[in-house]
C-alpha atoms as a PDB file:
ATOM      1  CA  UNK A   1      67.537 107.242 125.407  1.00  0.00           C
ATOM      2  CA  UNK A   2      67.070 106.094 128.611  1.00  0.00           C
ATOM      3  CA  UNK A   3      69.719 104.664 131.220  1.00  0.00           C
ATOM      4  CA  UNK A   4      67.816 101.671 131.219  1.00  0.00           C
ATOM      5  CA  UNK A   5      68.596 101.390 127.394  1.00  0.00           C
ATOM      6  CA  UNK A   6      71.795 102.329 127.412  1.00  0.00           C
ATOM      7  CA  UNK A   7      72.241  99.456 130.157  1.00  0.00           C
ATOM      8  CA  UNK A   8      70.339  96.907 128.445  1.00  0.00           C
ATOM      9  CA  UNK A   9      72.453  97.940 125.446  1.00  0.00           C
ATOM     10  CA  UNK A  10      75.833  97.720 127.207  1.00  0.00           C
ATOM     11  CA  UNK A  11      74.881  94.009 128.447  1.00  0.00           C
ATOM     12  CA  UNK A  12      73.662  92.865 125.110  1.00  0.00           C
ATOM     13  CA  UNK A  13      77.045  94.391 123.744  1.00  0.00           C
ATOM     14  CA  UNK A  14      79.081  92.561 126.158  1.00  0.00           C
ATOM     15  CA  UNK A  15      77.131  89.140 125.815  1.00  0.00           C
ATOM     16  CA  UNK A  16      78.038  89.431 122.129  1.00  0.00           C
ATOM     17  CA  UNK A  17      81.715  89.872 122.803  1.00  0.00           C
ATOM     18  CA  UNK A  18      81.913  87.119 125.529  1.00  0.00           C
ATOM     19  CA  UNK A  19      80.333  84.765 122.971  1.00  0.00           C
ATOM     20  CA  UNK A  20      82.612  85.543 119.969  1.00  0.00           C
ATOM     21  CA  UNK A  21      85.498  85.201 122.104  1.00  0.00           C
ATOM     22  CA  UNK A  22      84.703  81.964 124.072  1.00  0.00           C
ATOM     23  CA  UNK A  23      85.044  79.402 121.324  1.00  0.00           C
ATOM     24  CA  UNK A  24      88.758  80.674 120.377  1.00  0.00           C
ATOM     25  CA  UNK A  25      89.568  81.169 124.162  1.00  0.00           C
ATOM     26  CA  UNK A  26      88.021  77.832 124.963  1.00  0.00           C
ATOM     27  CA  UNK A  27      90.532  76.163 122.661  1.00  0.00           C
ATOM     28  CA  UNK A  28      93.246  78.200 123.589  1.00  0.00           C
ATOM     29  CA  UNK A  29      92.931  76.634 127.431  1.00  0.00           C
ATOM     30  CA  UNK A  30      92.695  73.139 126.114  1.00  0.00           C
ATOM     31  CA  UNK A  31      95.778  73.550 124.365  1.00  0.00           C
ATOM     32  CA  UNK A  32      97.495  75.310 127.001  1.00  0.00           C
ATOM     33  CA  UNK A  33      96.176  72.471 129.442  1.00  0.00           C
ATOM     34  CA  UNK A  34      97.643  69.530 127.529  1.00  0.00           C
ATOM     35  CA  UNK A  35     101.183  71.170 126.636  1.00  0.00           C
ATOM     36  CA  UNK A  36     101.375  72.231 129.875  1.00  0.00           C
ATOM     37  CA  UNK A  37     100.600  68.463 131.116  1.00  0.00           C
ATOM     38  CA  UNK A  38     103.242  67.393 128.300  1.00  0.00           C
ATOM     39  CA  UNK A  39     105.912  69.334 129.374  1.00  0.00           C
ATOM     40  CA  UNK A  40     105.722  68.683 133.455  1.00  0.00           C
ATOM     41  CA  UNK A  41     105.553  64.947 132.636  1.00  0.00           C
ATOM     42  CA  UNK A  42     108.124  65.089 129.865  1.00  0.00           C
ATOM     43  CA  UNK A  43     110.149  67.853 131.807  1.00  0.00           C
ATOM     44  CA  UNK A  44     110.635  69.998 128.470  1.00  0.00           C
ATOM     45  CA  UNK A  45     110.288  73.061 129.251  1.00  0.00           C
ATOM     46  CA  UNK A  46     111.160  74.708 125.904  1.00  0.00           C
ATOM     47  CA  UNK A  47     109.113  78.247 126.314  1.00  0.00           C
ATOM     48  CA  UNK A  48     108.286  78.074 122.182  1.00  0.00           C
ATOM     49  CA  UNK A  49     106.561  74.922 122.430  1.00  0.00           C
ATOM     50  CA  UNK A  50     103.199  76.610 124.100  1.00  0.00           C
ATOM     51  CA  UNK A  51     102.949  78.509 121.468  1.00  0.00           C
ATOM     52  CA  UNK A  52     102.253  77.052 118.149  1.00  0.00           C
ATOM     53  CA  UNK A  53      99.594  74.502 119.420  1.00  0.00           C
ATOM     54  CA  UNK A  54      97.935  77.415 121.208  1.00  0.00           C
ATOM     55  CA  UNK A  55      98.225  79.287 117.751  1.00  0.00           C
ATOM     56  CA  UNK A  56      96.929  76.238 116.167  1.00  0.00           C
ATOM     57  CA  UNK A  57      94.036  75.116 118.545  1.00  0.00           C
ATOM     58  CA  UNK A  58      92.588  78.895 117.933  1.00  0.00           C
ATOM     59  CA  UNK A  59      92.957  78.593 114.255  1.00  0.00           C
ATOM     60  CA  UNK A  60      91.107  75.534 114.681  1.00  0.00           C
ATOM     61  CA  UNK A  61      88.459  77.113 116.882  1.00  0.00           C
ATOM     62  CA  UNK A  62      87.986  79.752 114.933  1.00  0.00           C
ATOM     63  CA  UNK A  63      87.518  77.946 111.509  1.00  0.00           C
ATOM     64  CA  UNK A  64      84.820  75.442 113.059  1.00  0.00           C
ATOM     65  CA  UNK A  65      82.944  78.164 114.819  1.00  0.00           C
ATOM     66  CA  UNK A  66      83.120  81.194 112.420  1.00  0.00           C
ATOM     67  CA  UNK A  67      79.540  80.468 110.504  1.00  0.00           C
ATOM     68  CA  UNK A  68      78.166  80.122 114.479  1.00  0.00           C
ATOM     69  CA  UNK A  69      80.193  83.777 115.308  1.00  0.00           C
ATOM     70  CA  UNK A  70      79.284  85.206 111.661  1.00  0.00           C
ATOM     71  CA  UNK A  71      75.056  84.824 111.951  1.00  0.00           C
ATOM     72  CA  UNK A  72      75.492  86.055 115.629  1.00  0.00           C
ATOM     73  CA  UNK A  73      77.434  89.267 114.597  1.00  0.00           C
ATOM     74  CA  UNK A  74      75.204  89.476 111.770  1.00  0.00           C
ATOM     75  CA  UNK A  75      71.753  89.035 114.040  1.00  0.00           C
ATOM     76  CA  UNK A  76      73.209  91.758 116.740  1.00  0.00           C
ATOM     77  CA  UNK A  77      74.156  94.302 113.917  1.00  0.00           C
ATOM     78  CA  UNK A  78      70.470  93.217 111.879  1.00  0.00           C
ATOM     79  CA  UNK A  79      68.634  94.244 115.350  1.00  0.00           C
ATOM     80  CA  UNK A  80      70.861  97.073 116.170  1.00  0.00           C
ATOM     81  CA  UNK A  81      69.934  98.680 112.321  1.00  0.00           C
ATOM     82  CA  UNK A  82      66.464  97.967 112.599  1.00  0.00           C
ATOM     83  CA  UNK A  83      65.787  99.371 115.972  1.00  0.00           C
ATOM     84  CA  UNK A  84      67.626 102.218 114.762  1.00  0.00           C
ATOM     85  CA  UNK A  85      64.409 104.628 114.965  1.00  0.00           C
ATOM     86  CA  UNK A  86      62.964 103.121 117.846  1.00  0.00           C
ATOM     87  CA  UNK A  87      66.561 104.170 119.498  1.00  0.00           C
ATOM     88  CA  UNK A  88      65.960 107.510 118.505  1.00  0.00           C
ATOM     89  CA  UNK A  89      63.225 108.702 120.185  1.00  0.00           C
END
């Protein structure tokens, strides 16, 4: 294994994670955006209410997007098997 790999490796890692985590975080901030909107116009500033449509939106984000997140976890663990001998040497 060379410190190129292990590099190339790390990155492909990390992409992987960023891209799992996006679609949940993603809906998470739109949530966050619009109750936070709601209560400065409204002027409720109950601290519970950011939570449950922040719980909700990632719920949400994570049942539309989990067959995407599935096949990509699947693909990265497929190569990572595979390439297991080439890794090897």
């Amino acid at each position: 294994m060379t410190p190129e790999f292990i590099i190339s490796f790390t990155m492909e890692a990390l992409k992987v994670a960023v891209l799992l985590s996006a679609p949940m975080l993603a809906f998470g901030l739109v949530a966050g955006l619009v109750v936070s909107i709601f209560q400065a116009v409204t002027q409720i500033h109950e601290m519970t209410l950011t939570f449950i449509p922040k719980m909700i939106a990632v719920i949400v984000g994570l049942a539309l997007f989990f067959p995407w997140m599935l096949e990509l976890i699947v693909d990265f663990t497929r190569n990572l098997f595979i390439n297991i001998p080439s890794y090897i040497r």
